[in-house]
PDB file of N, CA and C in Angstrom:
ATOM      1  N   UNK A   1       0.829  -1.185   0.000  1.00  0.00           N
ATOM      2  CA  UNK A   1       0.000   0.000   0.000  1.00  0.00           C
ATOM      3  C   UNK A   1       0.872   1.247   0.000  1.00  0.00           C
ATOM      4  N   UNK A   2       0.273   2.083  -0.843  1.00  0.00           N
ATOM      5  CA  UNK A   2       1.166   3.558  -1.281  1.00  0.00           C
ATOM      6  C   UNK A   2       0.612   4.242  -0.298  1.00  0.00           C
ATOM      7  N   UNK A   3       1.445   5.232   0.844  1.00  0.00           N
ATOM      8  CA  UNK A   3       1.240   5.941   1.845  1.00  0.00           C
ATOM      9  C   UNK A   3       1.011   7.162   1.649  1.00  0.00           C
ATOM     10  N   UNK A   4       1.687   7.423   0.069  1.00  0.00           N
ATOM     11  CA  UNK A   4       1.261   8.684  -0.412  1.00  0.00           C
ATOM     12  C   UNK A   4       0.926   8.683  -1.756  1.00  0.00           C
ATOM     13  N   UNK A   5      -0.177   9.980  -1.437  1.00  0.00           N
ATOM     14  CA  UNK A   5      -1.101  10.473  -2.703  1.00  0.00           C
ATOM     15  C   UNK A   5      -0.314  10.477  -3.737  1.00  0.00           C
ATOM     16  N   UNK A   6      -1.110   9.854  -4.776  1.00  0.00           N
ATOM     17  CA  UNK A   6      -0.568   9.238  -5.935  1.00  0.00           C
ATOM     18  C   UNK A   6      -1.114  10.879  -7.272  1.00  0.00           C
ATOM     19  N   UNK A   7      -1.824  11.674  -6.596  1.00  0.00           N
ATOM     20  CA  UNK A   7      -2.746  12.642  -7.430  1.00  0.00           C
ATOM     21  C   UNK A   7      -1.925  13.581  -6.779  1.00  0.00           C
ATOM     22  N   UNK A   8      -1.506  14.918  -7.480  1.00  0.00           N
ATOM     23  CA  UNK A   8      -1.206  16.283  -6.865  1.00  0.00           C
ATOM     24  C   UNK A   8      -2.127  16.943  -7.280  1.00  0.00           C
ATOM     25  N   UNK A   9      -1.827  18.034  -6.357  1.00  0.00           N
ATOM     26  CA  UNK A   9      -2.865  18.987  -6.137  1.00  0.00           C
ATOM     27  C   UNK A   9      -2.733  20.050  -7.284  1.00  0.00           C
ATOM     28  N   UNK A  10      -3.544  21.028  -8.130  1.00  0.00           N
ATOM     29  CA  UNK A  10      -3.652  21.546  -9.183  1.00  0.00           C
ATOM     30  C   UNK A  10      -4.193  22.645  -8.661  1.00  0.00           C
ATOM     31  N   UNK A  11      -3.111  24.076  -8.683  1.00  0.00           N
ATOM     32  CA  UNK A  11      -3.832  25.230  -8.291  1.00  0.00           C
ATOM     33  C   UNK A  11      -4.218  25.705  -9.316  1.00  0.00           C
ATOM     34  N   UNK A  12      -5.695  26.502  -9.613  1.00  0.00           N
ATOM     35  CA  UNK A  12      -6.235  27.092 -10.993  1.00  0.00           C
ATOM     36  C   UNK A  12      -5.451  28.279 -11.472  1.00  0.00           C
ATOM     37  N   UNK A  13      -5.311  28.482 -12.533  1.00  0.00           N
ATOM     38  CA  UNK A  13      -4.322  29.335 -12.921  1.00  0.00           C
ATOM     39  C   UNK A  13      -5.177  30.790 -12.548  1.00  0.00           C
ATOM     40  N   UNK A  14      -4.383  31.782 -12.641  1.00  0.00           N
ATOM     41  CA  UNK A  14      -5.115  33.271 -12.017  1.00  0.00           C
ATOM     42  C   UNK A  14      -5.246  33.889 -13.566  1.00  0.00           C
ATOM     43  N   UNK A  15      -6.313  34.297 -13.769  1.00  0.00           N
ATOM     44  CA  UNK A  15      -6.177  35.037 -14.912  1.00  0.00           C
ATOM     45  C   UNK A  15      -6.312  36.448 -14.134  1.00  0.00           C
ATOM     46  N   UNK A  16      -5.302  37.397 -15.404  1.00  0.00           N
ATOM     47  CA  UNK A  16      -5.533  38.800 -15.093  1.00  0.00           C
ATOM     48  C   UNK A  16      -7.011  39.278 -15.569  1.00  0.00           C
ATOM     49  N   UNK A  17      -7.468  39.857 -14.441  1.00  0.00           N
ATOM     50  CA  UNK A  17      -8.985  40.558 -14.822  1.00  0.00           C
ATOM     51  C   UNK A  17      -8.780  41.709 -15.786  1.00  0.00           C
ATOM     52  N   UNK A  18      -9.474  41.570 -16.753  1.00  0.00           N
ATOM     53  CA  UNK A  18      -9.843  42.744 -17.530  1.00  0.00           C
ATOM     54  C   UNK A  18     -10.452  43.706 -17.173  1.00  0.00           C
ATOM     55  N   UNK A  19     -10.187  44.566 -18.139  1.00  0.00           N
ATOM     56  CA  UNK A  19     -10.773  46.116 -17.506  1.00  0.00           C
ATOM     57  C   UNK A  19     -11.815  46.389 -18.084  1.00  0.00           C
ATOM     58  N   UNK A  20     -12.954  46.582 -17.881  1.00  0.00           N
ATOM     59  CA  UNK A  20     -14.332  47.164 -18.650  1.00  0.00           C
ATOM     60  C   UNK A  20     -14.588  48.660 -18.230  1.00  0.00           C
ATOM     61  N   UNK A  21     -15.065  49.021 -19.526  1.00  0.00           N
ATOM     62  CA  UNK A  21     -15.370  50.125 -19.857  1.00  0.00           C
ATOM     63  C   UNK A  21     -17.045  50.163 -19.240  1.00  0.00           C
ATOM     64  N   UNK A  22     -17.469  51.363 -19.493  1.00  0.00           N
ATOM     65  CA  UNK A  22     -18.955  51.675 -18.570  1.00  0.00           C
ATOM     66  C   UNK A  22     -19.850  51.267 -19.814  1.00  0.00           C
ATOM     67  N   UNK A  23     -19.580  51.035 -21.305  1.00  0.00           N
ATOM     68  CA  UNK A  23     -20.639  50.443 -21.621  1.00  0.00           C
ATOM     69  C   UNK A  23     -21.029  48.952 -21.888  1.00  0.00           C
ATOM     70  N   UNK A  24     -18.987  48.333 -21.778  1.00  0.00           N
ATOM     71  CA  UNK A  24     -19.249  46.916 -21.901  1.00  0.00           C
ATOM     72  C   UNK A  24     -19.885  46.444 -20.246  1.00  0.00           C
ATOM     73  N   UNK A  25     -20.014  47.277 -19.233  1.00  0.00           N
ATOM     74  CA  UNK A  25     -20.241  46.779 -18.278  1.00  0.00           C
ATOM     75  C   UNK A  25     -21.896  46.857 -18.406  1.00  0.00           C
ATOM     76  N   UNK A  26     -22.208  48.434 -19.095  1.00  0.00           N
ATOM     77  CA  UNK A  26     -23.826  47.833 -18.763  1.00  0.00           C
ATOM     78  C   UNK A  26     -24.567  46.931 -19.583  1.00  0.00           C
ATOM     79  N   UNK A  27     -23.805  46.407 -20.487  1.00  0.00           N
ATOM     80  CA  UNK A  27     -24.235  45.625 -21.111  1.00  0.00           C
ATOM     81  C   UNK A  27     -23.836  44.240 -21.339  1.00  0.00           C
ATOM     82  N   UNK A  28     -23.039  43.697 -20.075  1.00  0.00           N
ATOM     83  CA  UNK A  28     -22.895  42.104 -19.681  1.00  0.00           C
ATOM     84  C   UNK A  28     -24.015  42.335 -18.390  1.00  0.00           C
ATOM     85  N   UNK A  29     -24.220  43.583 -17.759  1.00  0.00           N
ATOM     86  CA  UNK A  29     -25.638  43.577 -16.467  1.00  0.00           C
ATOM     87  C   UNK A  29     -26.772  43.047 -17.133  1.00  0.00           C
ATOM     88  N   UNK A  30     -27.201  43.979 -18.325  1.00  0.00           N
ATOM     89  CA  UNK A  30     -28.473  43.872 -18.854  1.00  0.00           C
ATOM     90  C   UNK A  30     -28.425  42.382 -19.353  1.00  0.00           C
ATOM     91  N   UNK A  31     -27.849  41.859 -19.925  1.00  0.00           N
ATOM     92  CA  UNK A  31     -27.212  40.333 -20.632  1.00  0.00           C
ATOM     93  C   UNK A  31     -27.783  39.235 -19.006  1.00  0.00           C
ATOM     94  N   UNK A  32     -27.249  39.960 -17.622  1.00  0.00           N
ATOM     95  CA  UNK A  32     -27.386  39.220 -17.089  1.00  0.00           C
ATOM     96  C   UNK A  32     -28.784  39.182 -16.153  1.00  0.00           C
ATOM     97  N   UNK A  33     -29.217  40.343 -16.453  1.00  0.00           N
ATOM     98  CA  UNK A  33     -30.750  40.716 -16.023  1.00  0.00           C
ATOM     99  C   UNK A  33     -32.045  39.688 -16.945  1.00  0.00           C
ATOM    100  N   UNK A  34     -31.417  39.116 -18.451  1.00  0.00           N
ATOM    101  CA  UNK A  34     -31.711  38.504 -18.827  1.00  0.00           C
ATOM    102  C   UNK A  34     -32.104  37.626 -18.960  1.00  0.00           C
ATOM    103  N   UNK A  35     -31.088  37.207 -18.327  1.00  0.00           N
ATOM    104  CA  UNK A  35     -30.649  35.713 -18.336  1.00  0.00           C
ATOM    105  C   UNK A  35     -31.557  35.183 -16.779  1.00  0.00           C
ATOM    106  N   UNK A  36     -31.663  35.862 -15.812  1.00  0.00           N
ATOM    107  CA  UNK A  36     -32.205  35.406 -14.536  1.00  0.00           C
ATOM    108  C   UNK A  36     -33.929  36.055 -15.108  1.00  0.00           C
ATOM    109  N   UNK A  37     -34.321  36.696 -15.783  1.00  0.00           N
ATOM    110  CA  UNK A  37     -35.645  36.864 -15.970  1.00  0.00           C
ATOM    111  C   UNK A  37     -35.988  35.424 -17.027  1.00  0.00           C
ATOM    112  N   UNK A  38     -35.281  35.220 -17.765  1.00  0.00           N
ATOM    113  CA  UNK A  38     -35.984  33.913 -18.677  1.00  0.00           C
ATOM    114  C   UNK A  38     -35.479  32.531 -17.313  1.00  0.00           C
ATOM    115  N   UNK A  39     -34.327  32.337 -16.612  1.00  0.00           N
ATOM    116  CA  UNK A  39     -34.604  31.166 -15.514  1.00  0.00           C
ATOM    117  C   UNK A  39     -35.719  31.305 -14.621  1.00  0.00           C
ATOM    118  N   UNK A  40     -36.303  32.536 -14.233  1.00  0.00           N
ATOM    119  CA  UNK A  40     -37.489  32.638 -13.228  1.00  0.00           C
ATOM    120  C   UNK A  40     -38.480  32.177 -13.883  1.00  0.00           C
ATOM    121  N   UNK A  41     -38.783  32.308 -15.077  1.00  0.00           N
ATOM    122  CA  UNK A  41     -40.139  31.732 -15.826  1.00  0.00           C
ATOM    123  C   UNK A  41     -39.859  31.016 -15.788  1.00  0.00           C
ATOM    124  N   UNK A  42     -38.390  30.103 -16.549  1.00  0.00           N
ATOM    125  CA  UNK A  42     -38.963  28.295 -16.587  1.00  0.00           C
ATOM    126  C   UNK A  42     -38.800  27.956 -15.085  1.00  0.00           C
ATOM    127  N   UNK A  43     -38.413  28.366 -14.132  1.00  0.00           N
ATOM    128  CA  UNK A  43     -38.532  28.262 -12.663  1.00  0.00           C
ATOM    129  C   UNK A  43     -40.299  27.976 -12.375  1.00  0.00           C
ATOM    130  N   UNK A  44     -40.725  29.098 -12.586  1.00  0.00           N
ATOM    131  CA  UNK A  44     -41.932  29.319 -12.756  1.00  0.00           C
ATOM    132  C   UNK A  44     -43.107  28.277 -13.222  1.00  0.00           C
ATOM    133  N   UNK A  45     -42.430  27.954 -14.538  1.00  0.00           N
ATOM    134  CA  UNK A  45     -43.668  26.940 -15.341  1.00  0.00           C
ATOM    135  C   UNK A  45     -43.252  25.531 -15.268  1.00  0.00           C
ATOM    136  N   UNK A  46     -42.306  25.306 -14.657  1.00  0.00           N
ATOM    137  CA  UNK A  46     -41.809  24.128 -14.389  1.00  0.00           C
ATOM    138  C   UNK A  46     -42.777  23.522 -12.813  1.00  0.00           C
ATOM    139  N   UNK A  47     -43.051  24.725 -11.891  1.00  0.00           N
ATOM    140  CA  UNK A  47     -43.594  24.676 -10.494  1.00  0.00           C
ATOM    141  C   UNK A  47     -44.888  24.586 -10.940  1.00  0.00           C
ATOM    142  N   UNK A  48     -45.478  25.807 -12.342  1.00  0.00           N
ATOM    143  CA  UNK A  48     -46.989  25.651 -12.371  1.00  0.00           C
ATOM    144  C   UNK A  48     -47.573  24.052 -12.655  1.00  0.00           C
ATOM    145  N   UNK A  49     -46.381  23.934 -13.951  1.00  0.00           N
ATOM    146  CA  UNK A  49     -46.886  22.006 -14.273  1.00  0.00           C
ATOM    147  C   UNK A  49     -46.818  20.893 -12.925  1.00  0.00           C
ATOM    148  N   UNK A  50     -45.902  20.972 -12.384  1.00  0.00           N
ATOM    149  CA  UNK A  50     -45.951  20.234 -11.191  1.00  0.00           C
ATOM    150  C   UNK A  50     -46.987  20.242 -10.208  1.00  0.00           C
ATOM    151  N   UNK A  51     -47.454  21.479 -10.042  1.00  0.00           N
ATOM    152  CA  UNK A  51     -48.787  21.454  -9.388  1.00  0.00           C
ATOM    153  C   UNK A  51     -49.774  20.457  -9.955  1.00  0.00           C
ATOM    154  N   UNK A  52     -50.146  21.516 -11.390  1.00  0.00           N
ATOM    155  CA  UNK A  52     -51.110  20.905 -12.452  1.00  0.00           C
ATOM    156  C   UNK A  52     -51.233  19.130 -12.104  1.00  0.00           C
ATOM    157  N   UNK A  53     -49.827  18.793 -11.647  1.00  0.00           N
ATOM    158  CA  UNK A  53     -49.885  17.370 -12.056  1.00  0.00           C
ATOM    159  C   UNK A  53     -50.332  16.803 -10.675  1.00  0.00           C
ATOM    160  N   UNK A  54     -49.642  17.545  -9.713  1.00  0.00           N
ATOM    161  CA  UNK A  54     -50.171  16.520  -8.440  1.00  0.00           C
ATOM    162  C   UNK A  54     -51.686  16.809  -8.427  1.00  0.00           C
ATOM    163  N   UNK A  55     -52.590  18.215  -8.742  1.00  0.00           N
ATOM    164  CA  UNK A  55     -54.026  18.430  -8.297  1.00  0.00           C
ATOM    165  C   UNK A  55     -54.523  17.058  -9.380  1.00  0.00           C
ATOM    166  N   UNK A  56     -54.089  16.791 -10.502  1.00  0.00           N
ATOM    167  CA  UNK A  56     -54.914  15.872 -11.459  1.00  0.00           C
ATOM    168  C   UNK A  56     -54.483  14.579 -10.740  1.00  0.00           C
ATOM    169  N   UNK A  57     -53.671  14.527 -10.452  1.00  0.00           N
ATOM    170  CA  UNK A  57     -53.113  12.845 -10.130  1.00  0.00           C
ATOM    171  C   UNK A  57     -54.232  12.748  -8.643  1.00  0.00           C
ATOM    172  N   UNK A  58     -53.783  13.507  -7.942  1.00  0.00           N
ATOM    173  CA  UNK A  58     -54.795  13.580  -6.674  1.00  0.00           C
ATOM    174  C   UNK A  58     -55.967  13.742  -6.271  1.00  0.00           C
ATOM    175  N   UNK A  59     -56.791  13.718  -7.356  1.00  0.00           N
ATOM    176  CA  UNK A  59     -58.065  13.979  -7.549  1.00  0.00           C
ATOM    177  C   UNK A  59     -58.222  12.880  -8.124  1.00  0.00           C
ATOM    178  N   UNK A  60     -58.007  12.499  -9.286  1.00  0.00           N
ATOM    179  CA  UNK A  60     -58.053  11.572  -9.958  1.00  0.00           C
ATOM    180  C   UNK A  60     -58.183   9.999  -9.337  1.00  0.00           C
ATOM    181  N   UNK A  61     -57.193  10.427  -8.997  1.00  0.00           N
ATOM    182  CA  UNK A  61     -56.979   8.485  -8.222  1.00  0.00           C
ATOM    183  C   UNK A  61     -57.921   8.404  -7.237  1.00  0.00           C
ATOM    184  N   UNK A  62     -58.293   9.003  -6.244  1.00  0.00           N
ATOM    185  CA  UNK A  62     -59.192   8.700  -5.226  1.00  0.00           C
ATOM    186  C   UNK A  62     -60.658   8.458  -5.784  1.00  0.00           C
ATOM    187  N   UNK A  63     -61.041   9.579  -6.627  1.00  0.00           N
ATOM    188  CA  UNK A  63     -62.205   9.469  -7.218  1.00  0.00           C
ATOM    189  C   UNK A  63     -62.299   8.500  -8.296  1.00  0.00           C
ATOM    190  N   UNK A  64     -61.322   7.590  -8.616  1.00  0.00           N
ATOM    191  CA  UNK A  64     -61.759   6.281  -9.643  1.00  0.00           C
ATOM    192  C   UNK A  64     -61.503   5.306  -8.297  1.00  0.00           C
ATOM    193  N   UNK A  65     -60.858   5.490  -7.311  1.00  0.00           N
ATOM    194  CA  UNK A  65     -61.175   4.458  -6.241  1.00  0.00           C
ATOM    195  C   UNK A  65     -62.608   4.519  -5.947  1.00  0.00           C
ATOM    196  N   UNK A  66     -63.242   5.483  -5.494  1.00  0.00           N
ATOM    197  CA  UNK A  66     -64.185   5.466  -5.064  1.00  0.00           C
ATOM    198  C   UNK A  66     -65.610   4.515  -6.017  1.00  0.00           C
ATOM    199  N   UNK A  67     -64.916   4.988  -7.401  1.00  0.00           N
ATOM    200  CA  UNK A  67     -65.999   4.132  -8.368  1.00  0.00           C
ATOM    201  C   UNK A  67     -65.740   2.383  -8.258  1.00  0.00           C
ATOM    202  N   UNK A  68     -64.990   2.657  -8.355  1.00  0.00           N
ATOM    203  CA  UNK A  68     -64.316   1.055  -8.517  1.00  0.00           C
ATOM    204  C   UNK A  68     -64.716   0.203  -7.413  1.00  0.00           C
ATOM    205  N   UNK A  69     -64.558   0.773  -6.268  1.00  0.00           N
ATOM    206  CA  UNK A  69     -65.260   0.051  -4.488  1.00  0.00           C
ATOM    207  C   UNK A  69     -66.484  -0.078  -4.046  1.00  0.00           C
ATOM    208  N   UNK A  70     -67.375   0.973  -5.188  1.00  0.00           N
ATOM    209  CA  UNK A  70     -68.939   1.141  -5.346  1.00  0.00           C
ATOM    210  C   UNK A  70     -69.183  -0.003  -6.303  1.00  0.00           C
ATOM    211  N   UNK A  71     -68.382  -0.591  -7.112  1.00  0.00           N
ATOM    212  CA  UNK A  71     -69.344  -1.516  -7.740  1.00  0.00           C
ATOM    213  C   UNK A  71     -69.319  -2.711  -7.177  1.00  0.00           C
TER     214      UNK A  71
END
């Protein structure tokens, strides 16, 4: 048995940050104002269908039990 780590450790390289100007900046904001307004909708309609599905599933099933135990 090897006592030592067979993997080294990998520090991420540093990149130098770039410099932005005031209009490339307002316009990676707006880019990113974007981008979180179209994830909140499918956030959104992803939660509305899931509902949709448990009220039908949950309604559903009890009330064909109920037919089914009546006959």
């Amino acid at each position: 048995m090897a006592t030592k780590s067979e993997y080294r450790r990998m520090e991420p390289e540093m990149e130098p940050e770039e410099e932005l100007d005031e209009e490339e900046w307002a316009l990676r904001a707006e880019a990113q104002r974007r981008r979180r307004r179209s994830v909140g909708s499918y956030v959104f309609t992803c939660a509305l269908f899931a509902s949709l599905n448990a009220i039908l599933l949950g309604y559903a099933i009890p009330s064909f039990c109920v037919i089914v135990l009546k006959a």
